[in-house]
PDB file of N, CA and C in Angstrom:
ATOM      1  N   UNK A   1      -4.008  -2.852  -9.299  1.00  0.00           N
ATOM      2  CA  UNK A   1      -3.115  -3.818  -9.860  1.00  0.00           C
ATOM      3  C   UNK A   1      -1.831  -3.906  -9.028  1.00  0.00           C
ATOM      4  N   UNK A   2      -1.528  -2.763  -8.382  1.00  0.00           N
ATOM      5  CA  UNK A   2      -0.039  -2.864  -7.975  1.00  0.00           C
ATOM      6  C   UNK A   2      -0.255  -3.387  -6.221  1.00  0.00           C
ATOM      7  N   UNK A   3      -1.715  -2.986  -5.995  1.00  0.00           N
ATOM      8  CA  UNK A   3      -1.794  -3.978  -4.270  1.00  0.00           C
ATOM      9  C   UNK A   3      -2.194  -5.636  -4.471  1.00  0.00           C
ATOM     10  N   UNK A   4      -2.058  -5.926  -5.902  1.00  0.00           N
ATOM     11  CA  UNK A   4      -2.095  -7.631  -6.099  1.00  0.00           C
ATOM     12  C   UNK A   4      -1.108  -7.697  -6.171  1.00  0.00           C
ATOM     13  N   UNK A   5       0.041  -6.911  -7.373  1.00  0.00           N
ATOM     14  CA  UNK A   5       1.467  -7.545  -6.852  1.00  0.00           C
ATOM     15  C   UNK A   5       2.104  -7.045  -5.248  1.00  0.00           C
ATOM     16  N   UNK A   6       2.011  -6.413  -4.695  1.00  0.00           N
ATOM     17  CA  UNK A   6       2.855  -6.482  -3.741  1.00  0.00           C
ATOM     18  C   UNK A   6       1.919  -7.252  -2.705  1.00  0.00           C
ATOM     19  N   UNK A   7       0.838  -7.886  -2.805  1.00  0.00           N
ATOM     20  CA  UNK A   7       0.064  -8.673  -1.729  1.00  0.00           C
ATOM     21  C   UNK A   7       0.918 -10.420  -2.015  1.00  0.00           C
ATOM     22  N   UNK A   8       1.071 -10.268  -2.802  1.00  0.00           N
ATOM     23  CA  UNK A   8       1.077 -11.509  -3.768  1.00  0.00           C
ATOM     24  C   UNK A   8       2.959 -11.905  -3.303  1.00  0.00           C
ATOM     25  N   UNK A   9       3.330 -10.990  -3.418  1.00  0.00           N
ATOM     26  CA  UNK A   9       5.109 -10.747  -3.163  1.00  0.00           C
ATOM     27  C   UNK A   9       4.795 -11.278  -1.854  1.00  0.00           C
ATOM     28  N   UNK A  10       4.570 -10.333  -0.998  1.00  0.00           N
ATOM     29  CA  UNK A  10       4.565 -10.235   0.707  1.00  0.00           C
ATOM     30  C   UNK A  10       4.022 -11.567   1.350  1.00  0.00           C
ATOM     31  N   UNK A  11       2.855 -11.781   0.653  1.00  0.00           N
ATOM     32  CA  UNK A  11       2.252 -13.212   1.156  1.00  0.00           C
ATOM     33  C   UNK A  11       3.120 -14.086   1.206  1.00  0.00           C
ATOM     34  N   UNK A  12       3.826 -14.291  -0.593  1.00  0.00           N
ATOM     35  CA  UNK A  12       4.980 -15.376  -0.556  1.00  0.00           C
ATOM     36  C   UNK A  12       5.631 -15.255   0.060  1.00  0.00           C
ATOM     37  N   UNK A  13       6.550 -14.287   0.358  1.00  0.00           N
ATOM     38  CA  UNK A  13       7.545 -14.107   1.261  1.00  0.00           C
ATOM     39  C   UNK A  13       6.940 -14.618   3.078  1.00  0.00           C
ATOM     40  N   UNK A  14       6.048 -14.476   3.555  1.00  0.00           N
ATOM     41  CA  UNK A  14       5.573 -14.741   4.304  1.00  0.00           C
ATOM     42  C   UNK A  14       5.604 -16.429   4.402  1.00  0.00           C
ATOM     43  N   UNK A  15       4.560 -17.220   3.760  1.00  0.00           N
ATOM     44  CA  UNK A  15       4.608 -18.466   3.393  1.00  0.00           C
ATOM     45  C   UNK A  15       5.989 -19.140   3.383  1.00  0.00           C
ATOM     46  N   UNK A  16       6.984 -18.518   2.829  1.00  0.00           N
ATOM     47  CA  UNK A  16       8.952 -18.739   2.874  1.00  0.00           C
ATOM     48  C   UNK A  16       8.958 -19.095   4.270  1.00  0.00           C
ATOM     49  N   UNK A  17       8.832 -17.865   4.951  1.00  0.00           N
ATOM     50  CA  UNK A  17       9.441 -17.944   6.093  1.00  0.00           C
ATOM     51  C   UNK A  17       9.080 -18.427   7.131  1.00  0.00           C
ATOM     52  N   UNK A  18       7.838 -19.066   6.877  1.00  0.00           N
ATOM     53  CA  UNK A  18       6.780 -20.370   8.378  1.00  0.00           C
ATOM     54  C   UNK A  18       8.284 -21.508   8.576  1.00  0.00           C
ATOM     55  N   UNK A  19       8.371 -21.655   9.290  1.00  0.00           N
ATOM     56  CA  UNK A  19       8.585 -22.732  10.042  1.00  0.00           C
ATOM     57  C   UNK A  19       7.748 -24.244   9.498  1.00  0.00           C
ATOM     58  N   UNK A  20       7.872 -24.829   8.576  1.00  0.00           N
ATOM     59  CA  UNK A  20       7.168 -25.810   7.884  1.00  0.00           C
ATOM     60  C   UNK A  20       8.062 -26.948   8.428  1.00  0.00           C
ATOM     61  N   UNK A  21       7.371 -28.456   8.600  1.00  0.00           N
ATOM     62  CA  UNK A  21       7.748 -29.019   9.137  1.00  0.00           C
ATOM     63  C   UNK A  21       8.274 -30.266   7.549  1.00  0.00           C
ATOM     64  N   UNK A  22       7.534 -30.492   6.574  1.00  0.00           N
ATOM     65  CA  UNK A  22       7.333 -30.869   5.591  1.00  0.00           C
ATOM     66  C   UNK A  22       7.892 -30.405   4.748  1.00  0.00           C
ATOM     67  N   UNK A  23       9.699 -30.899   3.920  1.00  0.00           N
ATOM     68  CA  UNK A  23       9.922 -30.192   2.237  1.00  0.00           C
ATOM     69  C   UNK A  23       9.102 -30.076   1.503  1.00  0.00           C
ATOM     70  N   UNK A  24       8.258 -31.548   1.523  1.00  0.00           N
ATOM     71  CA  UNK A  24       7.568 -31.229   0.345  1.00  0.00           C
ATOM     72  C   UNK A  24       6.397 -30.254   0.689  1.00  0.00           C
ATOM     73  N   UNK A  25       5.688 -29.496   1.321  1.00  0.00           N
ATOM     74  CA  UNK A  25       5.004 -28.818   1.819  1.00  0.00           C
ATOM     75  C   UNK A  25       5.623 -27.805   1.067  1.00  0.00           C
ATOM     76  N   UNK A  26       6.734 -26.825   1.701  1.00  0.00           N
ATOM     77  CA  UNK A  26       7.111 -26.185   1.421  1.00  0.00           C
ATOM     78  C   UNK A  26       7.391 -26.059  -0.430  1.00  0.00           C
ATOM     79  N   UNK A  27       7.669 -26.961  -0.788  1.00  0.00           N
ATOM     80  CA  UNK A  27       7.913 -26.982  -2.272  1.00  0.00           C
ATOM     81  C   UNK A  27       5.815 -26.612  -2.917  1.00  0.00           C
ATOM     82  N   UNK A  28       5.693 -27.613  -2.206  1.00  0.00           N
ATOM     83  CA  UNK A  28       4.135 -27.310  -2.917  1.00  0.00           C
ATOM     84  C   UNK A  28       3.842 -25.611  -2.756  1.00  0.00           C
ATOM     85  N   UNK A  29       3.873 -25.297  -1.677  1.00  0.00           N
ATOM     86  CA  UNK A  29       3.752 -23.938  -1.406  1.00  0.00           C
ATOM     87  C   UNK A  29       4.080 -22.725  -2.371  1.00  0.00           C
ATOM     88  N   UNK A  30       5.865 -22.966  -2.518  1.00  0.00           N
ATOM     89  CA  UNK A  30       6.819 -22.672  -3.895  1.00  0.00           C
ATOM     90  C   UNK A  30       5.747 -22.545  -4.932  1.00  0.00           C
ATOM     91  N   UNK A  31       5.059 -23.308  -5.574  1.00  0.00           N
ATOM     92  CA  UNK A  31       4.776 -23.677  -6.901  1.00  0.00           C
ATOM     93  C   UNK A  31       3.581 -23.126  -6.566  1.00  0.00           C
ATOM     94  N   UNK A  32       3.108 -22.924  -5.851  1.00  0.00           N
ATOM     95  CA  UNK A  32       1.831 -22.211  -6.191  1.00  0.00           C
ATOM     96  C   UNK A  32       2.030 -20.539  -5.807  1.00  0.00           C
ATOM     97  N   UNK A  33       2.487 -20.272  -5.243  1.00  0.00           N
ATOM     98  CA  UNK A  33       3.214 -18.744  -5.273  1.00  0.00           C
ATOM     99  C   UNK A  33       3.676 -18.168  -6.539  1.00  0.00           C
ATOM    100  N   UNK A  34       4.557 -19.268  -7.483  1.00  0.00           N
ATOM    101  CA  UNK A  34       5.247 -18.986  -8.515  1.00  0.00           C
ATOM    102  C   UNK A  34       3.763 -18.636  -9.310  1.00  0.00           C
ATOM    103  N   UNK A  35       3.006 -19.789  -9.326  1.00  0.00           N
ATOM    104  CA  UNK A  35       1.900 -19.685 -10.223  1.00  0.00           C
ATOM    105  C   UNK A  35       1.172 -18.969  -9.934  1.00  0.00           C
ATOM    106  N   UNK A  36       0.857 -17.858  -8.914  1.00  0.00           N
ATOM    107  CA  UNK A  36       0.602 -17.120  -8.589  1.00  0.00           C
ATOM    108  C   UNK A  36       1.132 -15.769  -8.815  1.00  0.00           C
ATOM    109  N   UNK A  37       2.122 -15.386  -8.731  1.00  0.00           N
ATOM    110  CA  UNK A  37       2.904 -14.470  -9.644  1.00  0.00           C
ATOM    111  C   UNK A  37       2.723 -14.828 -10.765  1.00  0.00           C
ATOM    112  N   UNK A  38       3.084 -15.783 -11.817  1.00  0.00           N
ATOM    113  CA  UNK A  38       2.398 -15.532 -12.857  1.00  0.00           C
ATOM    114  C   UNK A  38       1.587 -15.339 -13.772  1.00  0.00           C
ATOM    115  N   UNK A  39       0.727 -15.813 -12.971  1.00  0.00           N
ATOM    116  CA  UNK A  39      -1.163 -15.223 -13.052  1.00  0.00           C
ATOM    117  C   UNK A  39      -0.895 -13.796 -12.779  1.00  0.00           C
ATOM    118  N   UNK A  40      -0.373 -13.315 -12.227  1.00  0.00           N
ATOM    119  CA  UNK A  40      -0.683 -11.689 -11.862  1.00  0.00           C
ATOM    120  C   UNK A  40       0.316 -11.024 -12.942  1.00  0.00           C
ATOM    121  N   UNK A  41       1.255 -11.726 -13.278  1.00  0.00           N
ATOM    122  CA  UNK A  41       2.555 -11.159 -14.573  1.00  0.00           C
ATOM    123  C   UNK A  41       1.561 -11.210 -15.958  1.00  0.00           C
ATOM    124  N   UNK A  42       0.837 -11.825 -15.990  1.00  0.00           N
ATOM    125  CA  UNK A  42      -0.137 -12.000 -17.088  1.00  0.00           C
ATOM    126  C   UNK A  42      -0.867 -11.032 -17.010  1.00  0.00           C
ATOM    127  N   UNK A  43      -1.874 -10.802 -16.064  1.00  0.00           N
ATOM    128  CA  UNK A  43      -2.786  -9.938 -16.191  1.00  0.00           C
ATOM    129  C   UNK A  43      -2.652  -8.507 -15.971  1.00  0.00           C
ATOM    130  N   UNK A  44      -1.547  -8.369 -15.846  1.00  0.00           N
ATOM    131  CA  UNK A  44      -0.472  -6.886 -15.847  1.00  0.00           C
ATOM    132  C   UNK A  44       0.028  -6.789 -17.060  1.00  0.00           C
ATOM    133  N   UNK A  45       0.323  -7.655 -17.842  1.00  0.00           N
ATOM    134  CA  UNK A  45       0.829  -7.385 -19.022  1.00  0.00           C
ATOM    135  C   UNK A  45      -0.327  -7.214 -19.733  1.00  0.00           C
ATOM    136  N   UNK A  46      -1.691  -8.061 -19.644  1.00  0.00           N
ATOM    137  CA  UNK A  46      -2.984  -8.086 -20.327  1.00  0.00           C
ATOM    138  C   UNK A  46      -3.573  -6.211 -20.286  1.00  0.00           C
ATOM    139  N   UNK A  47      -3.002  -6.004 -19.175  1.00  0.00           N
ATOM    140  CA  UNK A  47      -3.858  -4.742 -18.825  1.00  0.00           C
ATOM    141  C   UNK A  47      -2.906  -3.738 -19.340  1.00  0.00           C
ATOM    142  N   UNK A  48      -1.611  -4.024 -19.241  1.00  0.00           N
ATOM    143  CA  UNK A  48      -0.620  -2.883 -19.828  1.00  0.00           C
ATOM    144  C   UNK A  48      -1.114  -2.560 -21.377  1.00  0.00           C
ATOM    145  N   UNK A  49      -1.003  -4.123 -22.177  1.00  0.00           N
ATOM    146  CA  UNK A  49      -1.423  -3.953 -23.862  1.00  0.00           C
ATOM    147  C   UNK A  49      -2.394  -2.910 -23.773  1.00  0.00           C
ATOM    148  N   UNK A  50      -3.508  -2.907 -22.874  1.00  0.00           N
ATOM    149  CA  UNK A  50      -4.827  -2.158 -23.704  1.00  0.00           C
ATOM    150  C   UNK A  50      -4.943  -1.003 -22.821  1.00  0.00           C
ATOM    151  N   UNK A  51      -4.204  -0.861 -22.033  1.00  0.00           N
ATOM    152  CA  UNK A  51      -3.919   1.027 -21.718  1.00  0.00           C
ATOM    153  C   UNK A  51      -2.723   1.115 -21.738  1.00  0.00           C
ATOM    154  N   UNK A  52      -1.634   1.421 -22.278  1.00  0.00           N
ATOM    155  CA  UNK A  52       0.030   1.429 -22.464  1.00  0.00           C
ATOM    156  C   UNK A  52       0.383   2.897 -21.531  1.00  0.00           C
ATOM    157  N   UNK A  53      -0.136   3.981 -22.333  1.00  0.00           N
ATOM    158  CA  UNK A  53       0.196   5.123 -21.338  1.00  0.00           C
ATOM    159  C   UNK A  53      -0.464   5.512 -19.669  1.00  0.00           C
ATOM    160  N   UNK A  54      -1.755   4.718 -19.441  1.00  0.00           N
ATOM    161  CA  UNK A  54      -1.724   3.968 -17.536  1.00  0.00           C
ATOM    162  C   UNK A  54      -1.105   3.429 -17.716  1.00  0.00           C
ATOM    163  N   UNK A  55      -0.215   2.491 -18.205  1.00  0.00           N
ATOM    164  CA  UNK A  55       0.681   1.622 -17.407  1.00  0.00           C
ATOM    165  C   UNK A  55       2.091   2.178 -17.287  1.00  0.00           C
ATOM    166  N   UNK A  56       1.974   2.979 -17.656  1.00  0.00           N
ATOM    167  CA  UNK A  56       3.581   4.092 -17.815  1.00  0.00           C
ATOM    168  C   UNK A  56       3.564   4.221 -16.719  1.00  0.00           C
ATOM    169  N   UNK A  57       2.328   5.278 -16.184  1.00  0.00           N
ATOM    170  CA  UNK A  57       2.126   6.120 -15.325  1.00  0.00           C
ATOM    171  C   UNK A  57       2.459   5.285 -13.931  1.00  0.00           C
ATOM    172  N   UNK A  58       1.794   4.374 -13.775  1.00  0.00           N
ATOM    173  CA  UNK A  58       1.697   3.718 -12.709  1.00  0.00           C
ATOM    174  C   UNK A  58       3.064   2.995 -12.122  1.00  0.00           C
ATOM    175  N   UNK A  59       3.660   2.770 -13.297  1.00  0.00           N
ATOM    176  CA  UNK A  59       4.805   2.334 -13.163  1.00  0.00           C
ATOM    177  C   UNK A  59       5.718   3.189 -12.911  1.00  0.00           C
ATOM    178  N   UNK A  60       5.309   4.264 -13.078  1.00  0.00           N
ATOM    179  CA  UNK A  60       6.615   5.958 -12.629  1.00  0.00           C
ATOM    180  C   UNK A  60       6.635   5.911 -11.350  1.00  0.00           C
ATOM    181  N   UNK A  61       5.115   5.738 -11.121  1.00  0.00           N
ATOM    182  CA  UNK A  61       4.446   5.846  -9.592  1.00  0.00           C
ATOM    183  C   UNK A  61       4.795   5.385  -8.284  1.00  0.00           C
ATOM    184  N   UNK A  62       4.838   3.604  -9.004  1.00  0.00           N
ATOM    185  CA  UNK A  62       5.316   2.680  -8.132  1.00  0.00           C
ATOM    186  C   UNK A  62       6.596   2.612  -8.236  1.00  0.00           C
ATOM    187  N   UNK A  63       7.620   2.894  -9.126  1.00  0.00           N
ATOM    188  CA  UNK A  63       9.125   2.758  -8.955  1.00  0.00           C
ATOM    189  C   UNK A  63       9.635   4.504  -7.969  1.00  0.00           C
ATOM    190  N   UNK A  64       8.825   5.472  -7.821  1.00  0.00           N
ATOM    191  CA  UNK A  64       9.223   6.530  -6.770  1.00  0.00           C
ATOM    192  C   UNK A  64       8.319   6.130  -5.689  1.00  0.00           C
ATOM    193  N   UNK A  65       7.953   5.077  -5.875  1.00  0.00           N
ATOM    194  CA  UNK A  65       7.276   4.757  -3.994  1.00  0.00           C
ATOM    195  C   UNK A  65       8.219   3.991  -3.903  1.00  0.00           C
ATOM    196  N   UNK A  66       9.021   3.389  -4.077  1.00  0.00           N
ATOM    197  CA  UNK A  66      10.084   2.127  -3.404  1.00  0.00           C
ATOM    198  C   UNK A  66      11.437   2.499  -3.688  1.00  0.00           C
ATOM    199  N   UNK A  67      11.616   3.285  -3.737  1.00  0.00           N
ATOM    200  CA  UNK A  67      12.814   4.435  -4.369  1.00  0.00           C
ATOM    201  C   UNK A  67      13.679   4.561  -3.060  1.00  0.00           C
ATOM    202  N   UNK A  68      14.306   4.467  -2.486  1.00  0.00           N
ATOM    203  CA  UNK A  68      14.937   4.243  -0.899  1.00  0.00           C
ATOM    204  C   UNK A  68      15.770   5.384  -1.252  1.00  0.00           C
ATOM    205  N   UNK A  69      15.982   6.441  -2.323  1.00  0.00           N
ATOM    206  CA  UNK A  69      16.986   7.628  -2.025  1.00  0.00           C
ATOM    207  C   UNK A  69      15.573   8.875  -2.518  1.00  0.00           C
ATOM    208  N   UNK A  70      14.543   8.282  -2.571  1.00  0.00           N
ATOM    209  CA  UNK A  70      13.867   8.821  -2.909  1.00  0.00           C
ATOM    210  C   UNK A  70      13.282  10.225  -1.272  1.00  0.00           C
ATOM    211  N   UNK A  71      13.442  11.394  -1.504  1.00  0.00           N
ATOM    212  CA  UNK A  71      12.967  12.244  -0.173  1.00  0.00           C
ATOM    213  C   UNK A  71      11.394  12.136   0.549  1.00  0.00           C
ATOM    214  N   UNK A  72      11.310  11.686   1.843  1.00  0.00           N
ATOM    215  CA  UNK A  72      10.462  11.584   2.330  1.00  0.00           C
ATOM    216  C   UNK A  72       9.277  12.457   2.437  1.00  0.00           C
ATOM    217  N   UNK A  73       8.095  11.864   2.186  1.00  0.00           N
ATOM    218  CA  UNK A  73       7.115  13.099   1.849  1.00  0.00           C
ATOM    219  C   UNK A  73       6.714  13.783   3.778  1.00  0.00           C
ATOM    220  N   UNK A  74       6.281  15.052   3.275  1.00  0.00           N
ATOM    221  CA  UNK A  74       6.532  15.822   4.398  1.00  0.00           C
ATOM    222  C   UNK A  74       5.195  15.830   5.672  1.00  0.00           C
ATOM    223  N   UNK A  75       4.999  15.422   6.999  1.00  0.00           N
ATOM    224  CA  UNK A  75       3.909  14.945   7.319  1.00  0.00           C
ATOM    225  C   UNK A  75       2.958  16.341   8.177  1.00  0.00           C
ATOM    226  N   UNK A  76       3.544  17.575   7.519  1.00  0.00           N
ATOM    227  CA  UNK A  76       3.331  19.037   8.568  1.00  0.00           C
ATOM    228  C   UNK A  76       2.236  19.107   7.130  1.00  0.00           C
ATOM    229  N   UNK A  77       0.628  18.862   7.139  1.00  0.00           N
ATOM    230  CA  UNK A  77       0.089  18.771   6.552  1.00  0.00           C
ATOM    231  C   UNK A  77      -1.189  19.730   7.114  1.00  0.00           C
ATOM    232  N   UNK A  78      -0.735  20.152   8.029  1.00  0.00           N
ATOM    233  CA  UNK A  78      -2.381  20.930   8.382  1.00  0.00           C
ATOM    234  C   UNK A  78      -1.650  22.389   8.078  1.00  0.00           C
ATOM    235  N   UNK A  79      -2.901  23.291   8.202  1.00  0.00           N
ATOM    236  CA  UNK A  79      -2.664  24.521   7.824  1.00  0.00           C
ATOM    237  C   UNK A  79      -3.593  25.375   9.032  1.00  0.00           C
ATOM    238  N   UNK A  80      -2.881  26.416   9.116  1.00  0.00           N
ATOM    239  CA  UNK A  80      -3.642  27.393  10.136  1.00  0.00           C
ATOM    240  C   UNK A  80      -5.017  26.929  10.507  1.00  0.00           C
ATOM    241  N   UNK A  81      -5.787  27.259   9.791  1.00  0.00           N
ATOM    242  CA  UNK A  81      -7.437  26.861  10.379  1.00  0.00           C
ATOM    243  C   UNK A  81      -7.580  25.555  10.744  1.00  0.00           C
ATOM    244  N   UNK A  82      -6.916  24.510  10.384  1.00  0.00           N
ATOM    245  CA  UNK A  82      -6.802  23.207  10.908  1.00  0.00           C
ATOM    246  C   UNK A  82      -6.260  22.908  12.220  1.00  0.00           C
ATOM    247  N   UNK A  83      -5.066  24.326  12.542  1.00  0.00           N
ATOM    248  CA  UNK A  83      -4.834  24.280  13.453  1.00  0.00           C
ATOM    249  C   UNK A  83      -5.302  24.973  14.853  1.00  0.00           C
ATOM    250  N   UNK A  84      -6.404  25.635  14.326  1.00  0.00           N
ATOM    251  CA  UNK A  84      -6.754  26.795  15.221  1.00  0.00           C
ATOM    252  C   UNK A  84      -7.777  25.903  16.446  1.00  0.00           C
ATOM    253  N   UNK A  85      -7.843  26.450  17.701  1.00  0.00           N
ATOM    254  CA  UNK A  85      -8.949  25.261  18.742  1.00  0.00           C
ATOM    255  C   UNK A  85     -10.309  25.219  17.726  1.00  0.00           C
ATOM    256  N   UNK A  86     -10.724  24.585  18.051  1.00  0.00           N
ATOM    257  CA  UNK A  86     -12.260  24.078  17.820  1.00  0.00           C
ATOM    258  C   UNK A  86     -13.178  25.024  18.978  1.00  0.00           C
ATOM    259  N   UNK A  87     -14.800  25.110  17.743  1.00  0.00           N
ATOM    260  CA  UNK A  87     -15.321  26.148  18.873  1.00  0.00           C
ATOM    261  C   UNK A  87     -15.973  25.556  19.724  1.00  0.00           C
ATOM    262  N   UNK A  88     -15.885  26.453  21.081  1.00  0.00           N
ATOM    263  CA  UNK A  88     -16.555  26.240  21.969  1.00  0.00           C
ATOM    264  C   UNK A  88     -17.738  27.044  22.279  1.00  0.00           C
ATOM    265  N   UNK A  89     -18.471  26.268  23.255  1.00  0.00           N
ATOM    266  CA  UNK A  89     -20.105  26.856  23.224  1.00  0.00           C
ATOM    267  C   UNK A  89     -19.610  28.350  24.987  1.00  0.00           C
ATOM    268  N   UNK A  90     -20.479  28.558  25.155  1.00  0.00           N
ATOM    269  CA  UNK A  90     -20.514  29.743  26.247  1.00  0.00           C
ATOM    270  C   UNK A  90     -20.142  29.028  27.392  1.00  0.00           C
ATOM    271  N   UNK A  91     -19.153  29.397  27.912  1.00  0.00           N
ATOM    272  CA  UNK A  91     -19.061  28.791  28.996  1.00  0.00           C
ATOM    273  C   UNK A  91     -19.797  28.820  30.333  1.00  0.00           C
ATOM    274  N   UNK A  92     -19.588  28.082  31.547  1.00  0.00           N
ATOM    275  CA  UNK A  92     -20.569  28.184  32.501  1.00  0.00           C
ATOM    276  C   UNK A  92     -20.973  29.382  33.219  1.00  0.00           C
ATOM    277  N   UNK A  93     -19.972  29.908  33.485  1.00  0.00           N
ATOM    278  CA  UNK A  93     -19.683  31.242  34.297  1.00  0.00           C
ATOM    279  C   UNK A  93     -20.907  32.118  33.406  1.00  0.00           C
ATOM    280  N   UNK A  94     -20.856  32.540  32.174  1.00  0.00           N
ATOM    281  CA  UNK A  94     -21.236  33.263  31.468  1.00  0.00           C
ATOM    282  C   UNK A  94     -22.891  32.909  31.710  1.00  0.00           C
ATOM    283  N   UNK A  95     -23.448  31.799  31.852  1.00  0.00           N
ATOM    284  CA  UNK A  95     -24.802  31.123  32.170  1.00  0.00           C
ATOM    285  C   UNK A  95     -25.091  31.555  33.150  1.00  0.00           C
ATOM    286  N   UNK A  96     -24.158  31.434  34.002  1.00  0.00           N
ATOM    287  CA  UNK A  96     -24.643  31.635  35.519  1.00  0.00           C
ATOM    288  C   UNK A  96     -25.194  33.332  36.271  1.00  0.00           C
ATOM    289  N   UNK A  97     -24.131  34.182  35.552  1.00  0.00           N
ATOM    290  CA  UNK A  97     -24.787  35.415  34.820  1.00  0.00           C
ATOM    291  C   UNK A  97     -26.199  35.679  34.994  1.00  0.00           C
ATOM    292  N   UNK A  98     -26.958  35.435  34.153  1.00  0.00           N
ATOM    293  CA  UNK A  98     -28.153  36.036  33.593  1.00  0.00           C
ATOM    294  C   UNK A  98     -29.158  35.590  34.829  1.00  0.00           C
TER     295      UNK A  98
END
């Protein structure tokens, strides 16, 4: 639900900012964006009524993802064995041996 609204945001915003040669273009554009957001304000509210506590959640979710004082999550995500080389088979020398 929340990658329709922000697809839906971004698109419009996108569509805003073309270079349109036509007001009325641009106005048509307007009005179907709007109506477009509110098709999606509907069916967010449709979906909030009949799960209330998901829609809490999600909404905690998405207001600390866009949170701009919010602390950056940390990207040192591997751990020792992730970091250790990868194995290798016998090397040549050792072949040449026998």
């Amino acid at each position: 639900m929340s990658f329709l609204i922000r697809s839906v945001f971004w698109l419009g915003l996108v569509f805003m900012a073309l270079p349109w040669d036509g007001e009325s273009l641009r106005a048509d554009l307007s009005s179907r964006a709007e109506q477009a957001t509110r098709a999606v304000a509907r069916e967010a509210q449709a979906l909030c009524a009949k799960d209330p506590i998901g829609c809490a959640s999600q909404a905690i979710a998405l207001g600390k993802a866009f949170d701009p004082g919010s602390p950056e999550k940390s990207q040192d995500t591997l751990r020792a064995p992730d970091l250790a080389p990868a194995w290798r088979g016998p090397s040549n020398v050792t072949l040449s041996r026998r």
